[in-house]
Protein backbone atom coordinates (compact mmCIF):
# COMPACT_ATOMS: atom_id res chain seq x y z
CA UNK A 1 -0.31 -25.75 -25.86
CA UNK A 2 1.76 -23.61 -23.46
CA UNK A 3 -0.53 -19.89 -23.36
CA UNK A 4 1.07 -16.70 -22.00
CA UNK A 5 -0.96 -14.24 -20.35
CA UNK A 6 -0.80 -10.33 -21.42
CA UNK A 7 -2.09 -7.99 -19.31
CA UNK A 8 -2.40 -3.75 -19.41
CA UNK A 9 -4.16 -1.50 -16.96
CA UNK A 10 -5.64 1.79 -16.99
CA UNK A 11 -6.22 3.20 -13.28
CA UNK A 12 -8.11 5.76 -12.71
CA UNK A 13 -6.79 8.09 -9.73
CA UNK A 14 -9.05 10.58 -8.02
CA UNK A 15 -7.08 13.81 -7.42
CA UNK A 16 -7.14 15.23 -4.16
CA UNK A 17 -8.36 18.71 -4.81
CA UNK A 18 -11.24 20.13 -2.64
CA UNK A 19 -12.97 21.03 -6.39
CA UNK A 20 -14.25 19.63 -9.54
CA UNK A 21 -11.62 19.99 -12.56
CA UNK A 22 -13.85 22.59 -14.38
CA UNK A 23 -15.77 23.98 -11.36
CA UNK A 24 -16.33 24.98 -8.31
CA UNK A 25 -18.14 22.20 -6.77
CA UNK A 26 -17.02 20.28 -3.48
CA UNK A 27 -15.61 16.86 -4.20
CA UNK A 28 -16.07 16.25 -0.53
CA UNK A 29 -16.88 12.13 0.19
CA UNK A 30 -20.35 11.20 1.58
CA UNK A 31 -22.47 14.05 0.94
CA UNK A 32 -26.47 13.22 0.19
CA UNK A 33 -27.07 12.30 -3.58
CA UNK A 34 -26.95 15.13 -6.14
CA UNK A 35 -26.46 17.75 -3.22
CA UNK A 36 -22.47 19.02 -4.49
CA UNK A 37 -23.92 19.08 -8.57
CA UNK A 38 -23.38 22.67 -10.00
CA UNK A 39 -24.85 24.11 -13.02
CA UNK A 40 -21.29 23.48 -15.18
CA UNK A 41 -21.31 19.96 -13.74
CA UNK A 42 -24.71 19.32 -15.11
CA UNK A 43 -24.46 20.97 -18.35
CA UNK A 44 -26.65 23.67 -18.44
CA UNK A 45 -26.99 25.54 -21.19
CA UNK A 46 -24.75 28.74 -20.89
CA UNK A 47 -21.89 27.95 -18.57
CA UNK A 48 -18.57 27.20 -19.56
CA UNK A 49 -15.41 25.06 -17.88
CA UNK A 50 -12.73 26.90 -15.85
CA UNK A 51 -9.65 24.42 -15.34
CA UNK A 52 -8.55 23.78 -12.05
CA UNK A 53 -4.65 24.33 -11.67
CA UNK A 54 -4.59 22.19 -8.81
CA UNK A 55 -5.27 19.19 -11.12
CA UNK A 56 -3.26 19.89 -13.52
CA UNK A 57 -0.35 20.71 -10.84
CA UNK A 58 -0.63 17.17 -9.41
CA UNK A 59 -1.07 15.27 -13.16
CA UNK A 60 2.55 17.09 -14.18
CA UNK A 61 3.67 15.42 -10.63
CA UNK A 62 2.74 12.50 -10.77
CA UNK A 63 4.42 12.36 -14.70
CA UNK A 64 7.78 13.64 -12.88
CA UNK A 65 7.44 10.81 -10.19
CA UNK A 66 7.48 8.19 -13.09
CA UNK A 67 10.20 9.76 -15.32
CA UNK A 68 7.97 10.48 -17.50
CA UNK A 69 8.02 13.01 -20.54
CA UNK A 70 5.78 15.93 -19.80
CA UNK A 71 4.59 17.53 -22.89
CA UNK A 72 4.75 21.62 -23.51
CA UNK A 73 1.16 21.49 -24.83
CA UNK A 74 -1.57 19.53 -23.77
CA UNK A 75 -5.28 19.40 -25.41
CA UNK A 76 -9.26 19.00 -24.11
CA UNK A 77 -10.93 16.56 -26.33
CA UNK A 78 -14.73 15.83 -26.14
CA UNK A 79 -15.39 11.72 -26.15
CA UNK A 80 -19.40 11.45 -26.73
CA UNK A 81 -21.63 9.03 -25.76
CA UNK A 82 -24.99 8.74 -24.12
CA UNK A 83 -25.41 7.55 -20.93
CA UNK A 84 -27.85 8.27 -17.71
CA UNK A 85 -25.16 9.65 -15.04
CA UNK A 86 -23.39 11.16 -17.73
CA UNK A 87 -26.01 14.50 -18.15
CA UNK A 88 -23.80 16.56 -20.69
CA UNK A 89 -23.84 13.81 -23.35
CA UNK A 90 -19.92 13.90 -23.48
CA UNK A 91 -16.98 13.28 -21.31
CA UNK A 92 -14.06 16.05 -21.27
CA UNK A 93 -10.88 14.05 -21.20
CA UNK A 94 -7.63 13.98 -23.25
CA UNK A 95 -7.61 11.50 -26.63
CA UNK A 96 -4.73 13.07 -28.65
CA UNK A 97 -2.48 15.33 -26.23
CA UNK A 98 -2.59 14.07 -22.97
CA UNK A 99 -0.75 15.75 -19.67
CA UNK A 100 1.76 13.14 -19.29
CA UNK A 101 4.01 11.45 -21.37
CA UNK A 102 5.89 8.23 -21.81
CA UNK A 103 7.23 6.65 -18.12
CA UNK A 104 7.80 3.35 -16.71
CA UNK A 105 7.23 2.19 -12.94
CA UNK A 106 9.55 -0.71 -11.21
CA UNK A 107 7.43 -3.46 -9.26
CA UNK A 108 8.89 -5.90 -7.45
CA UNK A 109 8.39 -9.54 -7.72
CA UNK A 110 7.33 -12.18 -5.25
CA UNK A 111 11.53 -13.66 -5.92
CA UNK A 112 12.70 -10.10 -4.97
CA UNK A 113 13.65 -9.36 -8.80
CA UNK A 114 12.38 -6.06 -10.05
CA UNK A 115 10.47 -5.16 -13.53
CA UNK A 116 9.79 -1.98 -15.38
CA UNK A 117 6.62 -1.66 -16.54
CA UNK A 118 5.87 1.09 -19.37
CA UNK A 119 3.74 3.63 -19.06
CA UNK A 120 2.05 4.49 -22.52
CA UNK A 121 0.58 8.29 -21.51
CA UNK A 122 -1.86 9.66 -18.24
CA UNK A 123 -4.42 12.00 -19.48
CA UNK A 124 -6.77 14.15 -17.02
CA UNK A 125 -10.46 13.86 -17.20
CA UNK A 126 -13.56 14.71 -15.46
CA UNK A 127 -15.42 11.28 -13.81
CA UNK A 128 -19.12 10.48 -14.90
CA UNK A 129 -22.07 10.60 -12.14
CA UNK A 130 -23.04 7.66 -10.47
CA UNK A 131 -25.89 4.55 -11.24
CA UNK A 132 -27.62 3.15 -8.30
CA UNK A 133 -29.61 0.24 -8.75
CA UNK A 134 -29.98 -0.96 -4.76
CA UNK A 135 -32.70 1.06 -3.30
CA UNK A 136 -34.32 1.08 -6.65
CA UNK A 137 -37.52 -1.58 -7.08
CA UNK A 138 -37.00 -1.58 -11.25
CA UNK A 139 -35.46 1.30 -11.35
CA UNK A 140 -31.94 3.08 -11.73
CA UNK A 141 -31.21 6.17 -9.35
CA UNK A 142 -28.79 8.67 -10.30
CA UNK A 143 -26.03 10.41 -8.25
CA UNK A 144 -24.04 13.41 -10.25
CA UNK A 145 -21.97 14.22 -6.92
CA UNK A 146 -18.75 12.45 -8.94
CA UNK A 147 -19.75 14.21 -11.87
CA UNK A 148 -16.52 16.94 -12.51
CA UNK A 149 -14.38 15.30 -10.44
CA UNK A 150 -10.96 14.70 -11.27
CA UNK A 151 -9.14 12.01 -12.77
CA UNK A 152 -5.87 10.93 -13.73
CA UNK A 153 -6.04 7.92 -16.20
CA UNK A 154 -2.77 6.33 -15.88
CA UNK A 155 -2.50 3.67 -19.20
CA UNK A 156 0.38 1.23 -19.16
CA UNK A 157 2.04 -0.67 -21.89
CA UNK A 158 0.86 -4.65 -22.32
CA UNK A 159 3.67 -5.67 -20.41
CA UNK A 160 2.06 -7.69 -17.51
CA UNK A 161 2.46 -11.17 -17.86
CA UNK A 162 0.81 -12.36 -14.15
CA UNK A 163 -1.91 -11.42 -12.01
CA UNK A 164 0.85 -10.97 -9.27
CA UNK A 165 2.39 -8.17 -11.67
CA UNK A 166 -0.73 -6.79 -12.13
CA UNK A 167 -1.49 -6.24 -8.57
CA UNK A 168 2.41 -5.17 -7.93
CA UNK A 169 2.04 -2.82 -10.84
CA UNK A 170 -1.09 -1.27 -9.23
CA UNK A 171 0.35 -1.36 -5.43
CA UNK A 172 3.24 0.37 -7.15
CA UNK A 173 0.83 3.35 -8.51
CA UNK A 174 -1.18 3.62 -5.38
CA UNK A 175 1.81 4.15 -3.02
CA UNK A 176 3.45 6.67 -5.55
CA UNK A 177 0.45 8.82 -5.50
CA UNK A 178 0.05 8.59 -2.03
CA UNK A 179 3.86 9.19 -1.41
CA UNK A 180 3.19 12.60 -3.49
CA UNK A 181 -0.17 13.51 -1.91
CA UNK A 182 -2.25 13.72 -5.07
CA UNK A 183 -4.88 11.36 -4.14
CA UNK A 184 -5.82 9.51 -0.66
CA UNK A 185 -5.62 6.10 -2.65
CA UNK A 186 -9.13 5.20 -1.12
CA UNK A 187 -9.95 1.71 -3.26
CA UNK A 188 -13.31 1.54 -1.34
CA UNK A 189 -14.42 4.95 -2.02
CA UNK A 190 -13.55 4.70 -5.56
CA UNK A 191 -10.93 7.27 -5.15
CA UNK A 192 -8.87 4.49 -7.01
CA UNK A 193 -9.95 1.49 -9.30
CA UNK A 194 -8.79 -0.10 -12.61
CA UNK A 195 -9.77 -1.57 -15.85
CA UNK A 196 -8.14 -4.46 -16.58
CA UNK A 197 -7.37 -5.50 -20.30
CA UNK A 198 -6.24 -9.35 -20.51
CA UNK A 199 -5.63 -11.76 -23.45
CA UNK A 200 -3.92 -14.47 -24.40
CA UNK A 201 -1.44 -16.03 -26.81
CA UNK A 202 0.54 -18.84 -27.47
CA UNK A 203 3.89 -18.68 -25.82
CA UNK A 204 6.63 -17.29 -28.17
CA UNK A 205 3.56 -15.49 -30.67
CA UNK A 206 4.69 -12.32 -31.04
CA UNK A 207 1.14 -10.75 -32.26
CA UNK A 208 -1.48 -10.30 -29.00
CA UNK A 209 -3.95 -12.16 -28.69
CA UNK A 210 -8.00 -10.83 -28.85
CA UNK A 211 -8.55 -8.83 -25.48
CA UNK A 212 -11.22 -8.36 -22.78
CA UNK A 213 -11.05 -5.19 -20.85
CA UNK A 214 -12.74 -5.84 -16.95
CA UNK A 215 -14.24 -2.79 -15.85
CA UNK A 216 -14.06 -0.83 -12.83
CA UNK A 217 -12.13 -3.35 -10.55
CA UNK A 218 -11.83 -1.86 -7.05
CA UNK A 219 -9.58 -3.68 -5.08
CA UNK A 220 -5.97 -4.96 -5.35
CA UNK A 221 -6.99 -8.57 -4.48
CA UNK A 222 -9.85 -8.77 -6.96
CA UNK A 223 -7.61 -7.52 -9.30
CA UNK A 224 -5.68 -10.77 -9.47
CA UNK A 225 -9.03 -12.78 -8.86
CA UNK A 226 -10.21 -11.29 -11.96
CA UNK A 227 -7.41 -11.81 -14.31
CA UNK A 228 -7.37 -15.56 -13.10
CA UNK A 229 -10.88 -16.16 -13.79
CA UNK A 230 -10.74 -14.23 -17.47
CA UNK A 231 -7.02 -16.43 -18.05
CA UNK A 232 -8.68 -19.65 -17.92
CA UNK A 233 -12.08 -18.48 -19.26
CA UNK A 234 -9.81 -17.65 -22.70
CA UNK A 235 -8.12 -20.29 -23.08
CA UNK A 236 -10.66 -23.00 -22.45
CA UNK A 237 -12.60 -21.46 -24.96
CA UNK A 238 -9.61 -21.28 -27.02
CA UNK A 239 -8.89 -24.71 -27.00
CA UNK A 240 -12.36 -25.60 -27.62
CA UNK A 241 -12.19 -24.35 -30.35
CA UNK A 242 -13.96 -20.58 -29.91
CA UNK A 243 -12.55 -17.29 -30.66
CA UNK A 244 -12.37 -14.29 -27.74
CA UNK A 245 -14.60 -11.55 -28.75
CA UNK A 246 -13.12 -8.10 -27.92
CA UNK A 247 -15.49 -6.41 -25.53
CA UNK A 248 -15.94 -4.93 -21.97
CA UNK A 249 -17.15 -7.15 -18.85
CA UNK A 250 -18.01 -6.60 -15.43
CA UNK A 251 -16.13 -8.50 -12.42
CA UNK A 252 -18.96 -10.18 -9.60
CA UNK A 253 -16.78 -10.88 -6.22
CA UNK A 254 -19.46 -12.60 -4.83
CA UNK A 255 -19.31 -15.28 -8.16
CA UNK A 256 -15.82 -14.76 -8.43
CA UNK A 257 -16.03 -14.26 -12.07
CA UNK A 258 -16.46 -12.12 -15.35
CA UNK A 259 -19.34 -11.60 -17.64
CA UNK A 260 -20.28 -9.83 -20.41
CA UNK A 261 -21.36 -6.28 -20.61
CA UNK A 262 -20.95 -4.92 -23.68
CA UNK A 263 -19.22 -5.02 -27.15
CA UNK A 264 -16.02 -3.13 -26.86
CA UNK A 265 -16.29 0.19 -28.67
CA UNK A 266 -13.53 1.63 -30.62
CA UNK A 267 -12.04 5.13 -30.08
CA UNK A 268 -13.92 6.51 -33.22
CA UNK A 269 -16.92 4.98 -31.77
CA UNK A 270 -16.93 8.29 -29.61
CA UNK A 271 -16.19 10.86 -31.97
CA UNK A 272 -13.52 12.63 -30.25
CA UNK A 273 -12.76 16.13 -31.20
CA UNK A 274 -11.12 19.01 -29.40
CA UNK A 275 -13.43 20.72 -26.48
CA UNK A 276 -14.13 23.95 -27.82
CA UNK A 277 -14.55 25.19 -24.81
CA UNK A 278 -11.09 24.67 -23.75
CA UNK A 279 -7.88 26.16 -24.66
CA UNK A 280 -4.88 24.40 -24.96
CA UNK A 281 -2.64 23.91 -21.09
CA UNK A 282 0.71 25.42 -22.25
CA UNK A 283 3.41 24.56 -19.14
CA UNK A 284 6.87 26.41 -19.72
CA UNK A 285 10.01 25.06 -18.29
CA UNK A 286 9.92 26.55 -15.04
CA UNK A 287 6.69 25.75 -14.02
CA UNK A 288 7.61 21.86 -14.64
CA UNK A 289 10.60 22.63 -12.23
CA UNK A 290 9.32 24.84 -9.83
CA UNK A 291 6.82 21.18 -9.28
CA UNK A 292 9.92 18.78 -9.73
CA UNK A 293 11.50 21.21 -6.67
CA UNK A 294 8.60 19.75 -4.51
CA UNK A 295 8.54 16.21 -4.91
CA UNK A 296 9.45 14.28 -1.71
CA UNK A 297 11.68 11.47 -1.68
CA UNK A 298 9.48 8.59 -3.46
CA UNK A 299 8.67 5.15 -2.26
CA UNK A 300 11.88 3.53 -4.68
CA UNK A 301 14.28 6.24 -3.35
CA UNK A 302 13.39 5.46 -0.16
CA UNK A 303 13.51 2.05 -0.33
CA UNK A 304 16.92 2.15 -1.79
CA UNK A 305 18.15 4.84 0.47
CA UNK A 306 16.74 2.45 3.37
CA UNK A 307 19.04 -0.32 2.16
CA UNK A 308 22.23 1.80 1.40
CA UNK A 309 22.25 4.35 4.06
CA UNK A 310 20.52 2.32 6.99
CA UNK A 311 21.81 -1.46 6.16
CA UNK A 312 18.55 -2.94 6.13
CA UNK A 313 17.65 -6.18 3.78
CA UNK A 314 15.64 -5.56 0.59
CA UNK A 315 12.70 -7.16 2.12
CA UNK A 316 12.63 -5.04 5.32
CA UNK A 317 13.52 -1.58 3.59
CA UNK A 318 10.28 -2.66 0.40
CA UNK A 319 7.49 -3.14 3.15
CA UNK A 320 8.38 -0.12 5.16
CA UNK A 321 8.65 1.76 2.10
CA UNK A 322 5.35 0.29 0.54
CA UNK A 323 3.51 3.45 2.33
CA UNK A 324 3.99 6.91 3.23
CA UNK A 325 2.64 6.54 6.59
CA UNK A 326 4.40 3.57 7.22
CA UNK A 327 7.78 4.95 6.41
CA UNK A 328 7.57 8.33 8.55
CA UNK A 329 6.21 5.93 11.41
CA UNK A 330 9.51 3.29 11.08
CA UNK A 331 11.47 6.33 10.46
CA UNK A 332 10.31 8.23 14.11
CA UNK A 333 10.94 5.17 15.91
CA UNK A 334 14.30 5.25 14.67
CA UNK A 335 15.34 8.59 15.40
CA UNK A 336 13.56 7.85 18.80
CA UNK A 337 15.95 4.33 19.56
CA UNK A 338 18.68 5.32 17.12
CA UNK A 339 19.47 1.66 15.99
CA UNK A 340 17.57 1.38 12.29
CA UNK A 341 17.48 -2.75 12.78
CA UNK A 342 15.42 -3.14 15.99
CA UNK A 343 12.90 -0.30 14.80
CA UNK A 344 12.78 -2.47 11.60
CA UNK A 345 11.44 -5.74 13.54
CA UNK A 346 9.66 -4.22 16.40
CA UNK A 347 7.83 -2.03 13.31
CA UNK A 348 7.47 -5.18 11.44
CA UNK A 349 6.47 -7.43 13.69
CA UNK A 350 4.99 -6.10 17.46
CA UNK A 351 3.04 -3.13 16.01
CA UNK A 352 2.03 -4.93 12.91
CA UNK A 353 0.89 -7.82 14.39
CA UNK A 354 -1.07 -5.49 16.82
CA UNK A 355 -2.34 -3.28 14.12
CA UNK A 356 -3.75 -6.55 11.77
CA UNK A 357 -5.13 -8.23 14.56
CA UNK A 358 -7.42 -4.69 15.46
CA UNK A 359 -7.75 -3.57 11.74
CA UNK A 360 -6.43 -0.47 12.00
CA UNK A 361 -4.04 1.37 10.15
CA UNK A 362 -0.60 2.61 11.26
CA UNK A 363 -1.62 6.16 11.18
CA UNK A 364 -4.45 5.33 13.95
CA UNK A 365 -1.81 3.36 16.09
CA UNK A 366 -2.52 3.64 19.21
CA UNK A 367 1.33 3.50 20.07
CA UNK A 368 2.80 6.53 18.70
CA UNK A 369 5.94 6.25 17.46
CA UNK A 370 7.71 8.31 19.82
CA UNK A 371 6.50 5.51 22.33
CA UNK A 372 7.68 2.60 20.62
CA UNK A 373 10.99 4.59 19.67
CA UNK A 374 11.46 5.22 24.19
CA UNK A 375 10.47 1.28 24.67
CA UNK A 376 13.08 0.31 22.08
CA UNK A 377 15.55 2.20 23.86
CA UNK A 378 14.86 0.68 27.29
CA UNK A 379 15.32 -3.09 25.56
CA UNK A 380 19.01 -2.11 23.90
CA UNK A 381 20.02 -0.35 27.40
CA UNK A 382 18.99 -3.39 28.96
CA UNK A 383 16.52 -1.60 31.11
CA UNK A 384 14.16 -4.82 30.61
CA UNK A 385 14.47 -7.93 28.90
CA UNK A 386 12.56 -8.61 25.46
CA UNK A 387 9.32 -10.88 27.64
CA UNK A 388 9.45 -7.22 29.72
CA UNK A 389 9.42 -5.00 26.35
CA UNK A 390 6.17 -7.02 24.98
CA UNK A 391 4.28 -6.45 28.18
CA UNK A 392 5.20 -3.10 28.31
CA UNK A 393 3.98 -2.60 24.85
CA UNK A 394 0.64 -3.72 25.21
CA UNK A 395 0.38 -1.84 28.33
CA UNK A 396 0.99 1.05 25.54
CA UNK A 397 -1.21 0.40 23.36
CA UNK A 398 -4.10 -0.40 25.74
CA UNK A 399 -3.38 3.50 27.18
CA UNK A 400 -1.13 3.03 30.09
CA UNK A 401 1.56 5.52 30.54
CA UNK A 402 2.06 9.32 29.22
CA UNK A 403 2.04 10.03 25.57
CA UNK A 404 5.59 10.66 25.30
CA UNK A 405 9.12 8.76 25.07
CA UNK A 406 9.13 8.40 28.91
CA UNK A 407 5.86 6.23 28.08
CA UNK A 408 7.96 3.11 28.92
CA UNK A 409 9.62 4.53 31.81
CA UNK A 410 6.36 4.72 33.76
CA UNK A 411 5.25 1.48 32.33
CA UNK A 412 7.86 -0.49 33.94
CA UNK A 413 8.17 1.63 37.17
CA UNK A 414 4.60 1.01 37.98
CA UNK A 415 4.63 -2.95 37.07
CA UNK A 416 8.41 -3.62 38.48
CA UNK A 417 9.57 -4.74 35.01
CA UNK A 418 13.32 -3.01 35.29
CA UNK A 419 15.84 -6.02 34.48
CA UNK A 420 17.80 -6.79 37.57
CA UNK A 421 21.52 -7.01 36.22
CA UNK A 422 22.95 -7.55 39.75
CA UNK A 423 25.29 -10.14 39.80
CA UNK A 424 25.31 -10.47 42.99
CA UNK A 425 21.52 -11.02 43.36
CA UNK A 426 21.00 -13.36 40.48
CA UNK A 427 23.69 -15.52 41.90
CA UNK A 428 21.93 -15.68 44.87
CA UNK A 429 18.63 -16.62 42.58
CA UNK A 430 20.47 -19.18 40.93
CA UNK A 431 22.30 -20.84 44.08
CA UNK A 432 18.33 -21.24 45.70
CA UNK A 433 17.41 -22.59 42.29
CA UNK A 434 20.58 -25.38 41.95
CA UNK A 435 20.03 -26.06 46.02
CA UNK A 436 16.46 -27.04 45.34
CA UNK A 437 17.09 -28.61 42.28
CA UNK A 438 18.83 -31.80 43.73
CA UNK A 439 17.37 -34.68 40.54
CA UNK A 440 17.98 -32.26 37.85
CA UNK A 441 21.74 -31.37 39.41
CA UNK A 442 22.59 -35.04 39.20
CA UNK A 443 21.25 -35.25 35.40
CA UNK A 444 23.31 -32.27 34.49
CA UNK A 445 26.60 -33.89 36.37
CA UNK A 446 26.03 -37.12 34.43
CA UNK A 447 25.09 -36.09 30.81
CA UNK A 448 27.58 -36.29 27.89
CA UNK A 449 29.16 -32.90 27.97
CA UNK A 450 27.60 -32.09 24.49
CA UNK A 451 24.48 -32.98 25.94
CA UNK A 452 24.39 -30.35 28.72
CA UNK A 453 23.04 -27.38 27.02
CA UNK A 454 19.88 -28.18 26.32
CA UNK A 455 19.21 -29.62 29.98
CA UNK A 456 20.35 -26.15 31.18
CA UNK A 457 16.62 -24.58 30.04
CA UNK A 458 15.34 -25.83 32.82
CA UNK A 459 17.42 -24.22 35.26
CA UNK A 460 17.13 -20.75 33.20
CA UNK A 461 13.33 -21.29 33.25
CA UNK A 462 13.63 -21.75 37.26
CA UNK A 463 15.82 -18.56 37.81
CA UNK A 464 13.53 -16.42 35.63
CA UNK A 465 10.69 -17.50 37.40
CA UNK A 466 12.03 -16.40 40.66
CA UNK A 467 13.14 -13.68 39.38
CA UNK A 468 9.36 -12.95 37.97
CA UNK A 469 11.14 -12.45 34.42
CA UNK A 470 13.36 -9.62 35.50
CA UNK A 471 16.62 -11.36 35.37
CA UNK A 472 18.87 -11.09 32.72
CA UNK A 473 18.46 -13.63 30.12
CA UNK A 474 22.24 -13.19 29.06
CA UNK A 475 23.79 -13.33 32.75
CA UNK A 476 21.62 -16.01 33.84
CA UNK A 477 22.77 -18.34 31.15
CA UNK A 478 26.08 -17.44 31.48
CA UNK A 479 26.70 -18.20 35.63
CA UNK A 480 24.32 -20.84 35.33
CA UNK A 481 26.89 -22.42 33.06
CA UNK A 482 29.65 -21.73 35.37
CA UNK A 483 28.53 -22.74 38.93
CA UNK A 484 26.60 -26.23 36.99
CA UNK A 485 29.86 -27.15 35.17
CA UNK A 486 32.03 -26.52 38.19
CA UNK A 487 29.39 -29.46 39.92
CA UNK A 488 30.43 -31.73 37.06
């Protein structure tokens, strides 16, 4: 039987206020268990929520940057349930009248094709504390510093049909709200994770199939690990014979698989009902402007914009689009060298290469791109050659040179790197090279015609050599050609 996969996601974003969503407590990363808990965050009796603007600001932005609809009125509900890092005995979130309407997000496939995916609603919500089980000999610490801080739960449509859409859908989300500043994307700090919801069907079945939602999946790789593992776990049992019991399991890395946590409760499991501490968020027309007056140019505008306006391939312009930082960095070097191309693949290739092999991200570069912008200049006024260029640039990044564009104008005045494009003296390079050359003259003279360009490496390896790489590749070739043939 031929199975298709169906997956949905609901990611939960941290938004990047300096406050809790309904106090006044820091939501700062790192600080010592249970030391950035207020009174409101904990629930104690007498204190009441104050909303923070801020969140809702960046919730109504994030709806704009997805086309979504953004509702006049939006409603506080109350979803119970007990749990230890959860002290109030309810979470304040949005069930029936969330922030954010209907939207839909384009991911591109591994062919280059794009997809919409929906968007069913994103509702703001406080997060829960923290369970720590590690330092804990049969026992369970608990850390409220997350408790308050808050969320946007974006909840998309089934429309997934691959763990590589799954993990383009969620690359998609985490460079949008990075592109508008909401959140800082962090996967490992939990500023960003997912829960997964997969089943399974037979292909052409229109009805879905019984789901499993994965909880709490942190990373955009064990996102697709995940969904692989709970695929085949389905459908084996499936075919044994077994039915999939709708419920909520953990993912374990180090296994590389799922297992069961717990039944999967329904929404009137938690007894949602308006927070009556709460009123209703009322935004007016102008407000929802005013915010769609501030959105930058996002990551699909740019990417299209890269294509149309600066002529690069749909490849090139998607990865220097995929990030913010990225895209101001490839867009500095090009105002720097002016040519959009050879910022493109020195960007791409150099300075990535560089940057993977250190771990570091582009915004920690240690070639700025004002740097990188002067060295590409150098290369297209055929100040050096491209061997030159790559010595100059790790001369860059190891700290050599100013901290400017003239960067790799000292570089290659203090290691003698400028191109000679004398005539005059590379034909004097390349008369020494043919005079001492006497076997490899002879060859040349008595090769098929057709034969004589590849033999004619040799001689260009000769020149540069004397030449300590300075020579120009171009004119080398070129009167090598002429005074060999004019032997023949």
């Amino acid at each position: 039987m031929q199975w298709e996969t169906v997956i949905g996601l609901e990611v939960h974003v941290q938004l990047a206020t300096r406050s809790k969503i309904f106090s006044g407590a820091s939501t700062a990363f790192g600080a010592e268990p249970n030391s950035q808990a207020c009174a409101v965050d904990l629930g104690l009796p007498g204190v009441l929520p104050v909303l923070n603007e801020a969140a809702v600001a960046m919730a109504v932005q994030f709806g704009l940057g997805i086309h979504a609809e953004i509702p006049e009125v939006s409603v506080f509900d109350r979803k119970n349930y007990f749990y230890p890092d959860l002290p109030k005995g309810y979470q304040t979130s949005q069930m029936y009248h969330p922030i954010v309407g209907p939207g839909e997000v384009e991911i591109t496939l591994e062919d280059g094709a794009t997809k919409r995916i929906r968007v069913h609603h994103a509702h703001l919500e406080e997060d829960a504390g923290k369970s720590l089980h590690e330092d804990f000999h049969g026992m369970t610490g608990i850390d409220l510093n997350r408790a308050g801080t808050p969320l946007l739960e974006i909840v998309s449509e089934p429309d997934m049909r691959s763990a590589k859409e799954a993990a383009a859908y969620l690359k998609a989300i985490h460079s949008i709200v990075t592109y508008l500043g909401i959140s800082d994307g962090n996967m490992a700090e939990g500023s960003m994770r997912c829960d997964v919801n997969v089943s399974v069907r037979p292909r052409g079945q229109a009805n879905f199939g019984t789901r499993a939602e994965i909880k709490n999946v942190n990373s955009f790789r064990f996102v697709e690990r995940a969904i692989a593992f709970e695929v085949e776990r389905q459908i084996e049992l499936l075919e044994d014979g077994g039915e999939v019991v709708q419920e909520t399991r953990l993912f374990d890395p180090e296994r590389d698989e799922t297992r069961s946590m717990r039944t999967k409760e329904q929404a009137n499991d938690y007894r949602y009902f308006p927070c009556p501490d709460l009123l209703p968020v009322v935004l007016d027309r102008a407000y929802v402007d005013h915010l769609r007056d501030t959105l930058p140019e996002l990551p699909a505008d740019k990417r299209a914009r890269f294509q149309d306006e600066l002529g690069l391939s749909a490849y090139d312009a998607g990865v220097l689009s995929a990030s913010r930082e990225m895209a101001e960095y490839f867009e500095a070097v090009k105002e720097a060298c002016c040519d959009a191309k050879l910022a493109a693949n020195w960007v791409q290739g150099e300075l990535s290469g560089a940057l993977n092999r250190e771990g570091l991200p582009i915004q920690d570069s240690p070639v700025s791109a004002t740097q990188l912008g002067g060295l590409i200049a150098r290369v297209m006024d055929d100040t050096i050659n491209g061997k030159a260029a790559k010595q100059v640039f790790q001369a860059l990044w190891n700290g050599e040179g100013g901290g400017d564009a003239n960067s790799a104008d000292e570089v290659i005045e203090a290691k003698g790197l400028k191109q000679v494009t004398d005539t005059g003296a590379i034909e004097a390079m390349i008369d020494q090279v043919i005079a001492d050359s006497p076997a490899q003259v002879a060859q040349y003279r008595d090769a098929e015609p057709e034969k004589r360009g590849k033999m004619i490496g040799y001689f260009v390896g000769q020149v540069m050599k004397a030449s300590r790489g300075t020579a120009n590749p171009q004119q080398v070739n070129a009167l090598l050609k002429e005074k060999l043939d004019a032997l023949c």
